[in-house]
C-alpha atoms as a PDB file:
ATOM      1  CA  UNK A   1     -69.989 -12.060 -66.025  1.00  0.00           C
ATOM      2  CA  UNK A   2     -73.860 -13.247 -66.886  1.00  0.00           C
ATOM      3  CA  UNK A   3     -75.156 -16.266 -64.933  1.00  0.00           C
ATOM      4  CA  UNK A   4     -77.440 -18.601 -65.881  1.00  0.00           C
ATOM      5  CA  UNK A   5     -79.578 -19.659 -63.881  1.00  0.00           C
ATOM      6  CA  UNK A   6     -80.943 -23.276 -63.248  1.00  0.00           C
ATOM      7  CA  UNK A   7     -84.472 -23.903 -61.994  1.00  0.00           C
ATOM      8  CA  UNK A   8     -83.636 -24.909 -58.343  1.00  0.00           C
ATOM      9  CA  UNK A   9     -81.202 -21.075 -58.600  1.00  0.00           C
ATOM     10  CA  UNK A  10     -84.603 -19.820 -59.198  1.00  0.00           C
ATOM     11  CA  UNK A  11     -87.032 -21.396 -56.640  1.00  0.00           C
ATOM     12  CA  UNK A  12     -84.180 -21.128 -54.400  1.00  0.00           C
ATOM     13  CA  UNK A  13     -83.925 -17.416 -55.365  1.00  0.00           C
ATOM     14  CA  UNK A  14     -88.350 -16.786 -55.086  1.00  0.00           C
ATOM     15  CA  UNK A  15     -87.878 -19.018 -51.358  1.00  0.00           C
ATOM     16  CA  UNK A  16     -85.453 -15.798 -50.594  1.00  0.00           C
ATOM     17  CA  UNK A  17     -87.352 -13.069 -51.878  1.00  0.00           C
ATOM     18  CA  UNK A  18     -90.050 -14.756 -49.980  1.00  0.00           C
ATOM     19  CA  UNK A  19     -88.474 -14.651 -46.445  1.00  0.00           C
ATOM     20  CA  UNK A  20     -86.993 -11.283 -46.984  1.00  0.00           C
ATOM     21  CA  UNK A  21     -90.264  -9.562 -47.618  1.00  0.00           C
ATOM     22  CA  UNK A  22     -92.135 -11.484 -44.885  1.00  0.00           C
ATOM     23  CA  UNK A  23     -89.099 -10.821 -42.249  1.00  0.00           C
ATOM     24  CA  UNK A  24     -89.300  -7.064 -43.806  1.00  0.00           C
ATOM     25  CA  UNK A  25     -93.012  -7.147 -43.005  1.00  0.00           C
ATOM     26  CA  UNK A  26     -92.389  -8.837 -39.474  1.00  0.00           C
ATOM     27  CA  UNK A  27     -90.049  -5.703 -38.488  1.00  0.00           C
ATOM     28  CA  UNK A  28     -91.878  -2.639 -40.025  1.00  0.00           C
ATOM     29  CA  UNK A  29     -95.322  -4.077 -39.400  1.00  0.00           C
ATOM     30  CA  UNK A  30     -95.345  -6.899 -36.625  1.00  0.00           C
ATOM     31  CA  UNK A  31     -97.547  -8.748 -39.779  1.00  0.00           C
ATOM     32  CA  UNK A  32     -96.331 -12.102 -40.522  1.00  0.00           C
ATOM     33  CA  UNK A  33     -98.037 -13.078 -43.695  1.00  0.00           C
ATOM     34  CA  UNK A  34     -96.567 -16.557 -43.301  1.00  0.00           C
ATOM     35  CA  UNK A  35     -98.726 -17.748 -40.432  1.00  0.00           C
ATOM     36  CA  UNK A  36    -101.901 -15.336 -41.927  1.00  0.00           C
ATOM     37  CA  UNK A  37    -101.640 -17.530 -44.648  1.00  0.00           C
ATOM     38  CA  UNK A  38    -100.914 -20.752 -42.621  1.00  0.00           C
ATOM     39  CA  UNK A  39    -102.542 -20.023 -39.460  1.00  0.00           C
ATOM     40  CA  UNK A  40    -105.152 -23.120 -40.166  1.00  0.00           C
ATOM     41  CA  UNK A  41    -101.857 -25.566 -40.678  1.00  0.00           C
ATOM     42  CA  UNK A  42     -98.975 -24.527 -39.078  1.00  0.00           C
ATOM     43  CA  UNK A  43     -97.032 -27.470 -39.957  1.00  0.00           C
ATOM     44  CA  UNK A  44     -96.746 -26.266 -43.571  1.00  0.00           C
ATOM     45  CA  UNK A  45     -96.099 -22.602 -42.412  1.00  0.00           C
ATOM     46  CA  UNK A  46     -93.005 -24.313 -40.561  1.00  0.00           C
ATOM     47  CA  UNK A  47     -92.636 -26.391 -43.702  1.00  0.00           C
ATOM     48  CA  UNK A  48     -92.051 -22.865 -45.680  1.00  0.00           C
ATOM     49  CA  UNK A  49     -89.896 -21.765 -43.079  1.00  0.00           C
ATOM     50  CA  UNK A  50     -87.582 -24.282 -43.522  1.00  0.00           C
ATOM     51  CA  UNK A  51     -87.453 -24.348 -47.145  1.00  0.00           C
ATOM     52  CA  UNK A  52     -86.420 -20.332 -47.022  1.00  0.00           C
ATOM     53  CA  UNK A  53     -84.031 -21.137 -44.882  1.00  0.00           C
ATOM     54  CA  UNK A  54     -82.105 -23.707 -46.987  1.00  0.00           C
ATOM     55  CA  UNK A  55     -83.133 -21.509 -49.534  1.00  0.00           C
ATOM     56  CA  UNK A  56     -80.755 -18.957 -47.951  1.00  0.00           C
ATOM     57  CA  UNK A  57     -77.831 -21.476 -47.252  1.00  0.00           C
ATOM     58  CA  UNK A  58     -77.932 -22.369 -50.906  1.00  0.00           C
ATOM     59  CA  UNK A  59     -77.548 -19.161 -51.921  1.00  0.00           C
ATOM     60  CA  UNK A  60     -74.868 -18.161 -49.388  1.00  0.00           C
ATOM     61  CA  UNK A  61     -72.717 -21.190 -50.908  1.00  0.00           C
ATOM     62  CA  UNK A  62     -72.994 -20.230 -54.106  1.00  0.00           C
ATOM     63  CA  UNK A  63     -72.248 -17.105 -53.966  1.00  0.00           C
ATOM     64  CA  UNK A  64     -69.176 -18.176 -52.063  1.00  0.00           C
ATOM     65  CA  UNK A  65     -68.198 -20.898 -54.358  1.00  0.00           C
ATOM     66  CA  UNK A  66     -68.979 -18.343 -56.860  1.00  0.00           C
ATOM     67  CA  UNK A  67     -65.880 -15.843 -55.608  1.00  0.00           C
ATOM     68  CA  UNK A  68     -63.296 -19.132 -55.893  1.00  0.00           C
END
């Protein structure tokens, strides 16, 4: 079955490609490139944070809704 995808599938889907290679990075490296990027505002590197993680939760409910 091909899915189309909206736009807020795909900034959803960049927001989670975007935490898992920064949490990938975190593990193998201790480098977060989050707060290298951020380190002068850290509100907005908390700001990103909290967009991949809805990001995720998104994502996690549709694929769920997507097995009904």
């Amino acid at each position: 079955m091909k899915m189309k995808m909206s736009e807020l599938d795909w900034a959803a889907w960049i927001f989670v490609i975007i935490g898992a290679l920064n949490w990938g990075l975190v593990g193998l490296f201790k480098f977060d490139v989050v707060q290298v990027i951020f380190s002068t505002s850290p509100v907005l590197g908390r700001i990103l944070y909290v967009f991949v993680g809805a990001a995720g939760l998104y994502w996690l409910f549709k694929l769920f809704k997507m097995e009904r």
